[in-house]
C-alpha atoms as a PDB file:
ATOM      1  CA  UNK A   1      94.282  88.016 115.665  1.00  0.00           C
ATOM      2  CA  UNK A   2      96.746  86.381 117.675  1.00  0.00           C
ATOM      3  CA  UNK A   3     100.896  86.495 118.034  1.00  0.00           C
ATOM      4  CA  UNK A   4     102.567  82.798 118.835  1.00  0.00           C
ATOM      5  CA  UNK A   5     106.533  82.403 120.215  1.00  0.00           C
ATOM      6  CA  UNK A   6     108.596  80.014 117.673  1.00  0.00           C
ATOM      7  CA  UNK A   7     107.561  77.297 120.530  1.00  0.00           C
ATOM      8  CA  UNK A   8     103.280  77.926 119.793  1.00  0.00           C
ATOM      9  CA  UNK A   9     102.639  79.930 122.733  1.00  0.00           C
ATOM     10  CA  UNK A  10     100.156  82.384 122.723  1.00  0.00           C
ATOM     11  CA  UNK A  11     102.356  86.162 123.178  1.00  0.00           C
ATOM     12  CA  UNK A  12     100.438  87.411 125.863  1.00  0.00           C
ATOM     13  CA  UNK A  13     102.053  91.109 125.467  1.00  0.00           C
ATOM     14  CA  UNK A  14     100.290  91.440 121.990  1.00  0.00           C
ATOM     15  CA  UNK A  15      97.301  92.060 122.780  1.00  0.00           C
ATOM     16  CA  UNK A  16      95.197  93.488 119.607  1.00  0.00           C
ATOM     17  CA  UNK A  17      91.726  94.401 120.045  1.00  0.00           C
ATOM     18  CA  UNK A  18      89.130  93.760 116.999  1.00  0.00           C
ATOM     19  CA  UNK A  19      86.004  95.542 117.814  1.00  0.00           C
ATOM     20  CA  UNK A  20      84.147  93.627 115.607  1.00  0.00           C
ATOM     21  CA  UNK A  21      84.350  91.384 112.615  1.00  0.00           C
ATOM     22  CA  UNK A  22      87.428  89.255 111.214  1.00  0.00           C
ATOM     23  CA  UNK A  23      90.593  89.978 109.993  1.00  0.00           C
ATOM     24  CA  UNK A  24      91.445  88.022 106.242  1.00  0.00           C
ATOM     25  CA  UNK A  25      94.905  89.235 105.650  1.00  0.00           C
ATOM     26  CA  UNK A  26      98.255  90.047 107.648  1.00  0.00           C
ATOM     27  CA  UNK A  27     101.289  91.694 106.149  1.00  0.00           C
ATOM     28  CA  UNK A  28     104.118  92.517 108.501  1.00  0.00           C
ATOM     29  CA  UNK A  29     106.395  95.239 107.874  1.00  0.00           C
ATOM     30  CA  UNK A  30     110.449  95.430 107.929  1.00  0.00           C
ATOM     31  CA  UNK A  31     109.776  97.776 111.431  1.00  0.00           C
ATOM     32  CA  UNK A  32     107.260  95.237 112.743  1.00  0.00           C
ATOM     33  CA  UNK A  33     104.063  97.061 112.127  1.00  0.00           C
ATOM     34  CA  UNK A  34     101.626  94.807 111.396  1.00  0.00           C
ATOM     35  CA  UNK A  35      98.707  95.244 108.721  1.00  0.00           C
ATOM     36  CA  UNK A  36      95.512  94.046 108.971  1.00  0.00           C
ATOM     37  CA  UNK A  37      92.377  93.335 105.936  1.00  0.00           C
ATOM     38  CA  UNK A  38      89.482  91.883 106.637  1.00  0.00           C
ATOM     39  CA  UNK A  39      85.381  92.712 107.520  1.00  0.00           C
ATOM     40  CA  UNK A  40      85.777  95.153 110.084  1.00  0.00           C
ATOM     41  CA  UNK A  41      84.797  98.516 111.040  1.00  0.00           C
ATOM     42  CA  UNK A  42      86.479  99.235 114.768  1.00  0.00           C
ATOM     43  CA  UNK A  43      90.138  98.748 116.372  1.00  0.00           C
ATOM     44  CA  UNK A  44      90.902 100.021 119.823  1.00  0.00           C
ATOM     45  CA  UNK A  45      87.446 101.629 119.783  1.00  0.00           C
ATOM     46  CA  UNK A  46      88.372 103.356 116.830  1.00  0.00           C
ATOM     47  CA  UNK A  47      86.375 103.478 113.607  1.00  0.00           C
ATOM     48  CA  UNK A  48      88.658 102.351 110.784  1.00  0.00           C
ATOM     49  CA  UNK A  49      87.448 101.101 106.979  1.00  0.00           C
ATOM     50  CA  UNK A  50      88.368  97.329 106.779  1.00  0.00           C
ATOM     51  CA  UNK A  51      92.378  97.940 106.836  1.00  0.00           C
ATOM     52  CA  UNK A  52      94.233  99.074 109.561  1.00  0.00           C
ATOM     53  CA  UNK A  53      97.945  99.276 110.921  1.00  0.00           C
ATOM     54  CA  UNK A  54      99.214  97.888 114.270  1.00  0.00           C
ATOM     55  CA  UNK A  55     102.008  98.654 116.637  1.00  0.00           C
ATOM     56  CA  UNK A  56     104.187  95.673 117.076  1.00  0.00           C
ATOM     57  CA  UNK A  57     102.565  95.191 120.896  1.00  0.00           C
ATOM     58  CA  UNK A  58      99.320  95.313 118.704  1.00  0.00           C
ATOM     59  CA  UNK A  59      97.639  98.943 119.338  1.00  0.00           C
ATOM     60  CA  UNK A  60      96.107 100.438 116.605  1.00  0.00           C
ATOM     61  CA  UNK A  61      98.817 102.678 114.792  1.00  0.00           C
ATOM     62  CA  UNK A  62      96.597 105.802 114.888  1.00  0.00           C
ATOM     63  CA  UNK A  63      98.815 107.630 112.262  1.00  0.00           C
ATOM     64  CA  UNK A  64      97.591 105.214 109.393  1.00  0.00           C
ATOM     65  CA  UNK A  65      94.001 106.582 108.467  1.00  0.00           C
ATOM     66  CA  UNK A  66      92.829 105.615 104.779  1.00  0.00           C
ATOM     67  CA  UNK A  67      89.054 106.224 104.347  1.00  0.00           C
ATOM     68  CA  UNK A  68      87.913 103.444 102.435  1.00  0.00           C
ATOM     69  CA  UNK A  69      84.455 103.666 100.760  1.00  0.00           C
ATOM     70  CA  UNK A  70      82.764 100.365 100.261  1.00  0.00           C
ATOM     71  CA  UNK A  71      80.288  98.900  97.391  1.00  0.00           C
ATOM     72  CA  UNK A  72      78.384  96.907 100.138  1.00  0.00           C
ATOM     73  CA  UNK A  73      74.927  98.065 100.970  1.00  0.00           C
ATOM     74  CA  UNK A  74      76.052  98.790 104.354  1.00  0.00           C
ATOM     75  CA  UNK A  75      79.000 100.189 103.241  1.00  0.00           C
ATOM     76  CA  UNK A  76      81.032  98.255 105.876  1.00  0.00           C
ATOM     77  CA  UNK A  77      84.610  97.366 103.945  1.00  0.00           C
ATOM     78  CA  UNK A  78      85.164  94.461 103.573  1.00  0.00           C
ATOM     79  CA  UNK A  79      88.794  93.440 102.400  1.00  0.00           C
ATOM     80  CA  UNK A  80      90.225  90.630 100.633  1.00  0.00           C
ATOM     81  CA  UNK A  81      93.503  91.426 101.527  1.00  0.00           C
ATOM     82  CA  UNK A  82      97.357  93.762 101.781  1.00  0.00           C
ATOM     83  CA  UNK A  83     100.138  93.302 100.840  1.00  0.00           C
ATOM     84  CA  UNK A  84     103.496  95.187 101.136  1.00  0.00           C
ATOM     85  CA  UNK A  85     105.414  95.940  97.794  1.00  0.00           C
ATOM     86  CA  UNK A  86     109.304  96.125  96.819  1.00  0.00           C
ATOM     87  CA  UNK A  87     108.578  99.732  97.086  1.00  0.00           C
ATOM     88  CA  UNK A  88     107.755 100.009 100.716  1.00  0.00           C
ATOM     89  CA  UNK A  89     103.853 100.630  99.344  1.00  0.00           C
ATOM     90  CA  UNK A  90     101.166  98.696  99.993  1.00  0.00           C
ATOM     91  CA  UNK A  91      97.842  97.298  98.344  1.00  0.00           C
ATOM     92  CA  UNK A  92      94.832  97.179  99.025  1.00  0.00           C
ATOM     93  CA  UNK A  93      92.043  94.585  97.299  1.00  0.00           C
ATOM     94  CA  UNK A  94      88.426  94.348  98.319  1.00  0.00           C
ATOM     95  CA  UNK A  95      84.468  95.753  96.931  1.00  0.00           C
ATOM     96  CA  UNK A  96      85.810  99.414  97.413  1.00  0.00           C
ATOM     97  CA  UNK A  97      84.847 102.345  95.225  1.00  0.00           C
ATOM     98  CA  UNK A  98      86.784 104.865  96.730  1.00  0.00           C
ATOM     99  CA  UNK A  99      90.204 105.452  98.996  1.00  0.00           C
ATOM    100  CA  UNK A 100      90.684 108.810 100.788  1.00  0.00           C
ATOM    101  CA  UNK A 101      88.127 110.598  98.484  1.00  0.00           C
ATOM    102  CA  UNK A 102      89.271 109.567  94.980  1.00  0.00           C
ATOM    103  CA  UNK A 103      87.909 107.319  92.987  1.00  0.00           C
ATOM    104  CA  UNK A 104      89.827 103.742  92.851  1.00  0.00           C
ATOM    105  CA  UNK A 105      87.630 100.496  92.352  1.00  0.00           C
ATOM    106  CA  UNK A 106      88.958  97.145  93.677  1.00  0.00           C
ATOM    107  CA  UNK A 107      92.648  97.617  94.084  1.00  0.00           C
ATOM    108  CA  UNK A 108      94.567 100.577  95.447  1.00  0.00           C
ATOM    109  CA  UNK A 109      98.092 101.457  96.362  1.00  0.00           C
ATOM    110  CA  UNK A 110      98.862 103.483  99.348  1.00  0.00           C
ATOM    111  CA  UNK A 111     101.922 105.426 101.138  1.00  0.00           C
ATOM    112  CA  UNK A 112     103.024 103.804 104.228  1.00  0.00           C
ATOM    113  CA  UNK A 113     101.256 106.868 105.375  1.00  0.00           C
ATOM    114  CA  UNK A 114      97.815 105.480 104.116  1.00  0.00           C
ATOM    115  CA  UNK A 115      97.703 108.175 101.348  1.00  0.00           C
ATOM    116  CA  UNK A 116      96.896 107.456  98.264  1.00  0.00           C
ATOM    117  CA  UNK A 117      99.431 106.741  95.267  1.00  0.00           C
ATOM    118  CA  UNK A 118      97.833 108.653  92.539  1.00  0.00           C
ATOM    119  CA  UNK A 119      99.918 107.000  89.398  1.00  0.00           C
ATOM    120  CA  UNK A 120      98.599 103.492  90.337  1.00  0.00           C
ATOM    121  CA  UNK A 121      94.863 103.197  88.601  1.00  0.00           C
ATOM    122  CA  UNK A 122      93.665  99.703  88.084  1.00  0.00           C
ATOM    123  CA  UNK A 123      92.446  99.410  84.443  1.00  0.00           C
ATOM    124  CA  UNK A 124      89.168 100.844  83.809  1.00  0.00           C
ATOM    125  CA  UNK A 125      87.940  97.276  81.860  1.00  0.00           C
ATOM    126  CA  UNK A 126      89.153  95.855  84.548  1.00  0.00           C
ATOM    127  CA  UNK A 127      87.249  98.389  87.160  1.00  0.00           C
ATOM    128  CA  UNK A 128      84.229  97.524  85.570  1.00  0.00           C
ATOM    129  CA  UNK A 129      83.861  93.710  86.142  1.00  0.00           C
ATOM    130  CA  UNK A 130      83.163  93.215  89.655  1.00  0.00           C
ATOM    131  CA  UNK A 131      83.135  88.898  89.244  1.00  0.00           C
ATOM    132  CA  UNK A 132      86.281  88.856  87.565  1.00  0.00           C
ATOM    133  CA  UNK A 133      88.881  91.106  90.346  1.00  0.00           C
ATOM    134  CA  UNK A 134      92.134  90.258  92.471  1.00  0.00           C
ATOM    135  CA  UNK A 135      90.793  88.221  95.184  1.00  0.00           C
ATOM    136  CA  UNK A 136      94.303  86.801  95.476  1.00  0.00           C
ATOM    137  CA  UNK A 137      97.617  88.850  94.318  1.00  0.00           C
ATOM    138  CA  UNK A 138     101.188  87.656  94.250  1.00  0.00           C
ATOM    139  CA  UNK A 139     103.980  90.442  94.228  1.00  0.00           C
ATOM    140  CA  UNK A 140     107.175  89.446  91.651  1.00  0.00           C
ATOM    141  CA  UNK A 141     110.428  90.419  92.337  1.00  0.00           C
ATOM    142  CA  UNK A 142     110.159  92.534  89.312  1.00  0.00           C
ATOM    143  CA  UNK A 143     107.424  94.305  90.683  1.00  0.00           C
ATOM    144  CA  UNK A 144     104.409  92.576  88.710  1.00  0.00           C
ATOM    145  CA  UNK A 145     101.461  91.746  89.780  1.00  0.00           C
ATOM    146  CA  UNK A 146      99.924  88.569  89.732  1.00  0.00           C
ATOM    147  CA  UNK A 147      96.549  88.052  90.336  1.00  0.00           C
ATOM    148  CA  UNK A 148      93.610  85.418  90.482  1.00  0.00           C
ATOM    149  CA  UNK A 149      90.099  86.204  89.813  1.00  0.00           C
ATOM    150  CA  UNK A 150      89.753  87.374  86.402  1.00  0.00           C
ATOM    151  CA  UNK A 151      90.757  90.378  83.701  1.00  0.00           C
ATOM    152  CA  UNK A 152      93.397  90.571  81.606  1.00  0.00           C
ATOM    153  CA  UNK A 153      94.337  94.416  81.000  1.00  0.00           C
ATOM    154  CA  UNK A 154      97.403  96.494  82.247  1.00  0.00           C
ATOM    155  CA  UNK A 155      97.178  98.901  85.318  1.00  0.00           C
ATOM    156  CA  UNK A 156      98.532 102.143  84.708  1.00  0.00           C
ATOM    157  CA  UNK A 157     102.442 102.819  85.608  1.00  0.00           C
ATOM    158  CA  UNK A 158     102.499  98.396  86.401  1.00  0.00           C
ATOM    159  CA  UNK A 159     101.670  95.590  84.721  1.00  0.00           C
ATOM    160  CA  UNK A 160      98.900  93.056  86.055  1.00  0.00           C
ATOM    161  CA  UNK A 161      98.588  89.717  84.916  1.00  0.00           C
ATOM    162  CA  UNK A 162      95.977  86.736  86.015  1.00  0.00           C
ATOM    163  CA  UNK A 163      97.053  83.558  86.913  1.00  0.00           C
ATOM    164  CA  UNK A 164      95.926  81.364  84.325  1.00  0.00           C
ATOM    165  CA  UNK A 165      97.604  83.884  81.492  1.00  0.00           C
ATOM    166  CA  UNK A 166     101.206  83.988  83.645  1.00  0.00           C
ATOM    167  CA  UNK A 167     104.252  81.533  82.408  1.00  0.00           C
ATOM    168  CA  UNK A 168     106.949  82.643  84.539  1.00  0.00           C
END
């Protein structure tokens, strides 16, 4: 993960360190945190779960600490993505069976704090079908969420709708 001026120089102040693996997804926040997704298990030489929160010089923000448990047989997380909602909440996507010890398959909302939101539960049909789950989301101004990768059913408290079903 790298920081470039307007001009495509490298920002040598941010200086981010990955212990391992690659980051998928960025979402910046309105402060200038920045959030990371991807298939990694260290930032910093801290242990994180796949999602993690940086400063805006690019230190790990060590007051963002979701435990994410993974459906990989190494259970290393691996994320498709984040993304930042209307709400000031953000999702999470990826093979994960569980987020700060509750049960939540696939996609999961979280504080800015990295707690969970318990009203957001992805529908269980949709919980079920590992091949057919957000691998890509889109957030509407009216707060839907549009997905690719399969499914059809409502989350509770938000509506979700796939790509191929959405006409506006």
């Amino acid at each position: 993960i790298a920081r470039l001026s307007a001009q495509g120089r490298l920002d040598l102040n941010f200086t981010p360190r990955l212990d391992d693996g690659i980051v998928w997804e960025i979402a910046v926040q309105s402060d200038g945190r920045i959030l990371i997704a991807g298939d990694f298990t260290g930032v910093d030489n801290q242990p994180v779960s796949g999602v993690a929160r940086l400063l805006p010089d690019g230190r790990l923000d060590k007051s963002f600490r979701p435990d994410i448990a993974s459906f990989t047989p190494d259970n290393k997380f691996q994320s498709w993505g984040v993304a930042i909602t209307a709400e000031n909440r953000i999702l999470i996507r990826g093979p994960f069976h569980r987020v700060n010890g509750i049960k939540r398959s696939y996609l999961a909302e979280l504080k800015m704090d990295g707690t969970l939101v318990p009203e957001f539960v992805l529908d269980p049909e949709l919980a079920t079908r590992p091949f057919e789950l957000p691998r890509d989301l889109v957030l509407r101004p009216n707060g839907r969420i549009v997905f690719g990768g399969g499914g059809v059913a409502p989350a509770t408290g938000r509506s979700i709708e796939t790509l191929s079903n959405s006409t506006s």
